[in-house]
C-alpha atoms as a PDB file:
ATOM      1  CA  UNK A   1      50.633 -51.352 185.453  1.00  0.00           C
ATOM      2  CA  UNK A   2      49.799 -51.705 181.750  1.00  0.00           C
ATOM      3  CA  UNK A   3      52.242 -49.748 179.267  1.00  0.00           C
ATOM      4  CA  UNK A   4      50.492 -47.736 176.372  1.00  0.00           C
ATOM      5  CA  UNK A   5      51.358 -49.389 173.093  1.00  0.00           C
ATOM      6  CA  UNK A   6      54.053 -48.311 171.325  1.00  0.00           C
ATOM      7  CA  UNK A   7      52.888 -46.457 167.921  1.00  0.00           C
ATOM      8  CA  UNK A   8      56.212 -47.532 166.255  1.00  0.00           C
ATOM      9  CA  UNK A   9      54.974 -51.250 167.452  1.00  0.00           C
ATOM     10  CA  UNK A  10      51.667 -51.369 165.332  1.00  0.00           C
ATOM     11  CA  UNK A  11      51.494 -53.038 162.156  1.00  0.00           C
ATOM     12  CA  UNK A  12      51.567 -50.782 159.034  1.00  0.00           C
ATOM     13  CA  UNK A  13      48.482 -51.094 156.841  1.00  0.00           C
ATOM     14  CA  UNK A  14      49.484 -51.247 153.493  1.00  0.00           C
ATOM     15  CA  UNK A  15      47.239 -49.771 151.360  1.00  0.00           C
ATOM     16  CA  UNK A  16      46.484 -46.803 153.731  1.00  0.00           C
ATOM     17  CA  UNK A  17      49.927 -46.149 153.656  1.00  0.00           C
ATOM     18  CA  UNK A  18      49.632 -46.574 149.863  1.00  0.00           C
ATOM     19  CA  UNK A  19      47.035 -43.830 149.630  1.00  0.00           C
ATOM     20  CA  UNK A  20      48.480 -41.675 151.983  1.00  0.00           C
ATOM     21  CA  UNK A  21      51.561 -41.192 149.812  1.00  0.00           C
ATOM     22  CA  UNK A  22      49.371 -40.760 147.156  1.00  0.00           C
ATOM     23  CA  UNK A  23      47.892 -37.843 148.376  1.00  0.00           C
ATOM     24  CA  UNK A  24      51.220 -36.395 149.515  1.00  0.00           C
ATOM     25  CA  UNK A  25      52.765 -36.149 146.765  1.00  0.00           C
ATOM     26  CA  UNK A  26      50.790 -33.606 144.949  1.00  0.00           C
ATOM     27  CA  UNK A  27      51.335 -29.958 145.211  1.00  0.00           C
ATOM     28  CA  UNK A  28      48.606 -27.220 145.553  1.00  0.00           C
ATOM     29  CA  UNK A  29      47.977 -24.364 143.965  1.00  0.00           C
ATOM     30  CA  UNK A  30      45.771 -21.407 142.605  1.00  0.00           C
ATOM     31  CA  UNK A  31      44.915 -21.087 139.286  1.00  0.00           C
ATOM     32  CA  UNK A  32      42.909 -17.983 137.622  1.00  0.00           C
ATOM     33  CA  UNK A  33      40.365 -18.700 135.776  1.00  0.00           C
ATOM     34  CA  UNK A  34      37.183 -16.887 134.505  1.00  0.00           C
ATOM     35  CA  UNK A  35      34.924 -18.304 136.958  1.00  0.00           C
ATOM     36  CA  UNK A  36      37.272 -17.700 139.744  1.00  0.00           C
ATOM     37  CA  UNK A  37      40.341 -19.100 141.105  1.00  0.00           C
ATOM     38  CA  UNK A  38      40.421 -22.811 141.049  1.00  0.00           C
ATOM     39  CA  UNK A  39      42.638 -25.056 143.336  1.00  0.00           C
ATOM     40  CA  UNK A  40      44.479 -27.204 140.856  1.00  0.00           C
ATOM     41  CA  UNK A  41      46.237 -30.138 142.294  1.00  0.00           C
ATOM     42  CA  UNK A  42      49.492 -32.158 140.530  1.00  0.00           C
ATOM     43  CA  UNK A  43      52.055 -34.380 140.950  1.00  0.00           C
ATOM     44  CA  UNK A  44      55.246 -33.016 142.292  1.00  0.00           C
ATOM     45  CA  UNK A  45      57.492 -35.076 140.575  1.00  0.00           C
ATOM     46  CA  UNK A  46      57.662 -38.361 138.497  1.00  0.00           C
ATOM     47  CA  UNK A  47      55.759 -40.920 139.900  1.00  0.00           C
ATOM     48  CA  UNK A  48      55.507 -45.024 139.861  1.00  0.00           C
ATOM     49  CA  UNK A  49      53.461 -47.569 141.100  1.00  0.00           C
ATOM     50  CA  UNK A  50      50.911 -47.419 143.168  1.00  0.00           C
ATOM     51  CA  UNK A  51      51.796 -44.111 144.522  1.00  0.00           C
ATOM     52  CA  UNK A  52      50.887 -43.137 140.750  1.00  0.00           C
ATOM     53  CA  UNK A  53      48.171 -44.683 140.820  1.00  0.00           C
ATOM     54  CA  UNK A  54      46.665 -43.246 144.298  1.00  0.00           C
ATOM     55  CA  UNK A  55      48.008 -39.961 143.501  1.00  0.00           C
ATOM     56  CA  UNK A  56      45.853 -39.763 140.100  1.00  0.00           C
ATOM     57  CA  UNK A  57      43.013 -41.192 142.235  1.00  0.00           C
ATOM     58  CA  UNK A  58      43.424 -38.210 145.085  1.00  0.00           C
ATOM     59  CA  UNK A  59      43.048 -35.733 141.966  1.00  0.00           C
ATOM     60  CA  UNK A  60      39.799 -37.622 140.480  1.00  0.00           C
ATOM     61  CA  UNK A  61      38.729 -36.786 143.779  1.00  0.00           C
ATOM     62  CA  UNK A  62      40.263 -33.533 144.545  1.00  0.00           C
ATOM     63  CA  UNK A  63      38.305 -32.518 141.019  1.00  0.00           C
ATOM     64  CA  UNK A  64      35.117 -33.506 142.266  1.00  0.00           C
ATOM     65  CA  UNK A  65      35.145 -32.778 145.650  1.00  0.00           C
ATOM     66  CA  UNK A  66      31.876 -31.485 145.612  1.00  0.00           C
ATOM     67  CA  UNK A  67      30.249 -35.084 144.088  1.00  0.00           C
ATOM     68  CA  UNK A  68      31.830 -36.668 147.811  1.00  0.00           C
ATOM     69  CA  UNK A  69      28.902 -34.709 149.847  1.00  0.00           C
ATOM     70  CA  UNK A  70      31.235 -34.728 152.311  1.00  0.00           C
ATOM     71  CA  UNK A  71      31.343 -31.734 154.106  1.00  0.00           C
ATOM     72  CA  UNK A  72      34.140 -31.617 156.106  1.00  0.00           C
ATOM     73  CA  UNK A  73      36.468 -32.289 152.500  1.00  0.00           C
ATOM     74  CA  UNK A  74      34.566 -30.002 151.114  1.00  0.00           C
ATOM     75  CA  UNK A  75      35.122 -26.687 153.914  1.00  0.00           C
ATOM     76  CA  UNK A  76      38.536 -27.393 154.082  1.00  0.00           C
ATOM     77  CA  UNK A  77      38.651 -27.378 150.105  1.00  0.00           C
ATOM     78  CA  UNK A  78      37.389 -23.950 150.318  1.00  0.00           C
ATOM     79  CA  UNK A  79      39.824 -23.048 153.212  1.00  0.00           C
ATOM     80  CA  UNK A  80      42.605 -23.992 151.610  1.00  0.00           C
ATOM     81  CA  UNK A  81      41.606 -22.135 148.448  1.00  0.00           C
ATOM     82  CA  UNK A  82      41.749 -18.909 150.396  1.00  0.00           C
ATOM     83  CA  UNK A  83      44.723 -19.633 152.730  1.00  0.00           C
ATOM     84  CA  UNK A  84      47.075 -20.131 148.885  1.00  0.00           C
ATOM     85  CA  UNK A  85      45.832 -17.124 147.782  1.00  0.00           C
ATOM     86  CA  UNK A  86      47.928 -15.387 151.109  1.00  0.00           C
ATOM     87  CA  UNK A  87      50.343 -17.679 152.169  1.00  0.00           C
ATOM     88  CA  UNK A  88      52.164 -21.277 152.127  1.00  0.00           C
ATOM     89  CA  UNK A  89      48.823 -22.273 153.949  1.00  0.00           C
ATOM     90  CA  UNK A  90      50.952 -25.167 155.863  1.00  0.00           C
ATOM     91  CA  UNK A  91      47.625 -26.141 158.819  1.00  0.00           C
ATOM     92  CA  UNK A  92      45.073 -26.201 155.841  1.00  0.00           C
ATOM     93  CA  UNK A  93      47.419 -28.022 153.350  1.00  0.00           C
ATOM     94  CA  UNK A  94      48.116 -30.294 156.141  1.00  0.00           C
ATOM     95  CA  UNK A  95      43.990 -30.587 156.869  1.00  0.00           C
ATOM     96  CA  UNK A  96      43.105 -30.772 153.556  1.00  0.00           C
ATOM     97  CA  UNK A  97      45.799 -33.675 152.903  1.00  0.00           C
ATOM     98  CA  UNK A  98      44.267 -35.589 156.184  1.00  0.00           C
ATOM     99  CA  UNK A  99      40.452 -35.782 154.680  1.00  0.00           C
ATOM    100  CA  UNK A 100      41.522 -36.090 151.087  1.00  0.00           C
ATOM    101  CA  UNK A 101      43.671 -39.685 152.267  1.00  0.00           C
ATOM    102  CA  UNK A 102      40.381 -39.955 154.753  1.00  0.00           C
ATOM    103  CA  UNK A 103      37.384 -40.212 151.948  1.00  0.00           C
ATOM    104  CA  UNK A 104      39.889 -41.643 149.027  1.00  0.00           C
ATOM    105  CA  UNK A 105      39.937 -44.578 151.834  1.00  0.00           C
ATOM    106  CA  UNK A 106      36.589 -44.795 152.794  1.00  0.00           C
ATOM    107  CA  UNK A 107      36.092 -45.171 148.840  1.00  0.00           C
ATOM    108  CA  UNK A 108      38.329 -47.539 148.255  1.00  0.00           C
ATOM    109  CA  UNK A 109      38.380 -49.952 151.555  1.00  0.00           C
ATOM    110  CA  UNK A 110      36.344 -52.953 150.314  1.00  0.00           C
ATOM    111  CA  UNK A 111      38.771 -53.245 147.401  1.00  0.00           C
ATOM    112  CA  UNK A 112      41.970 -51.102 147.370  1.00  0.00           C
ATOM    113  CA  UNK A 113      43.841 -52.077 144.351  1.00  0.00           C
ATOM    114  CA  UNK A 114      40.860 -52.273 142.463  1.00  0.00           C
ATOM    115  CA  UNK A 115      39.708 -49.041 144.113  1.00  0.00           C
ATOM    116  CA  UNK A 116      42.437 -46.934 143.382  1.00  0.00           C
ATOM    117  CA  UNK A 117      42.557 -47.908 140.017  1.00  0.00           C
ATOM    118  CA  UNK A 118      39.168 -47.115 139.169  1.00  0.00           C
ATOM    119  CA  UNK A 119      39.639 -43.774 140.717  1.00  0.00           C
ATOM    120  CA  UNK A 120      42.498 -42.945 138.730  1.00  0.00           C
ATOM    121  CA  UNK A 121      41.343 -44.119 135.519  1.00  0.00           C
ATOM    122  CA  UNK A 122      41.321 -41.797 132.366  1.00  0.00           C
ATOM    123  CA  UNK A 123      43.764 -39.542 134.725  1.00  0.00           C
ATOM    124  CA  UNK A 124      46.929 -41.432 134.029  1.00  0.00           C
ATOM    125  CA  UNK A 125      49.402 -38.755 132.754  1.00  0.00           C
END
């Protein structure tokens, strides 16, 4: 009999992990605007590091979502637009959060550091 592995057993890829945190900590919300409401994205607190520097790279994209032709980020952009507007919107905060750490990775694999810092650039606050 073979044991499943053990999730708390597998090595921890670094710069996922990296860009994950990144992503976490911002905080959502809706702005007003003219054109509409807007879903503005922000640090929650100071930052350091290369959780800076991933989180200012998950707002370059979070700004241009719509540039990532993905489609998936993009719905759940739009869904968790809406859901602020009513309510803490935990499921589509929590979806939204998934595919944001999803295509920031997928754009920054080959190269992370590098990656993420080209991202982020000109949004270093």
């Amino acid at each position: 009999m073979t044991l499943p592995p053990d999730p708390g057993s597998e090595p921890i890829d670094y710069w996922r992990a990296v860009t994950r945190r990144g992503v976490l900590a911002l905080g959502f919300r809706v702005q007003r605007s003219p054109e509409g409401p807007v879903l503005v994205a922000e640090p929650v607190g100071p930052l350091e590091g290369w959780t800076k520097r991933a989180a200012m790279a998950a707002i370059a994209v979070h700004e241009d979502v719509q540039a990532t032709r993905d489609l998936a980020l993009i719905a759940s952009h739009a869904v968790l637009l809406l859901a602020l507007e009513r309510s803490a919107a935990v499921l589509a905060l929590s979806a939204y959060q998934d595919l944001l750490a999803a295509a920031i990775w997928r754009t920054v694999s080959a190269n992370p550091a590098r990656g993420l810092e080209a991202l982020g650039r000109g949004l270093n606050r």
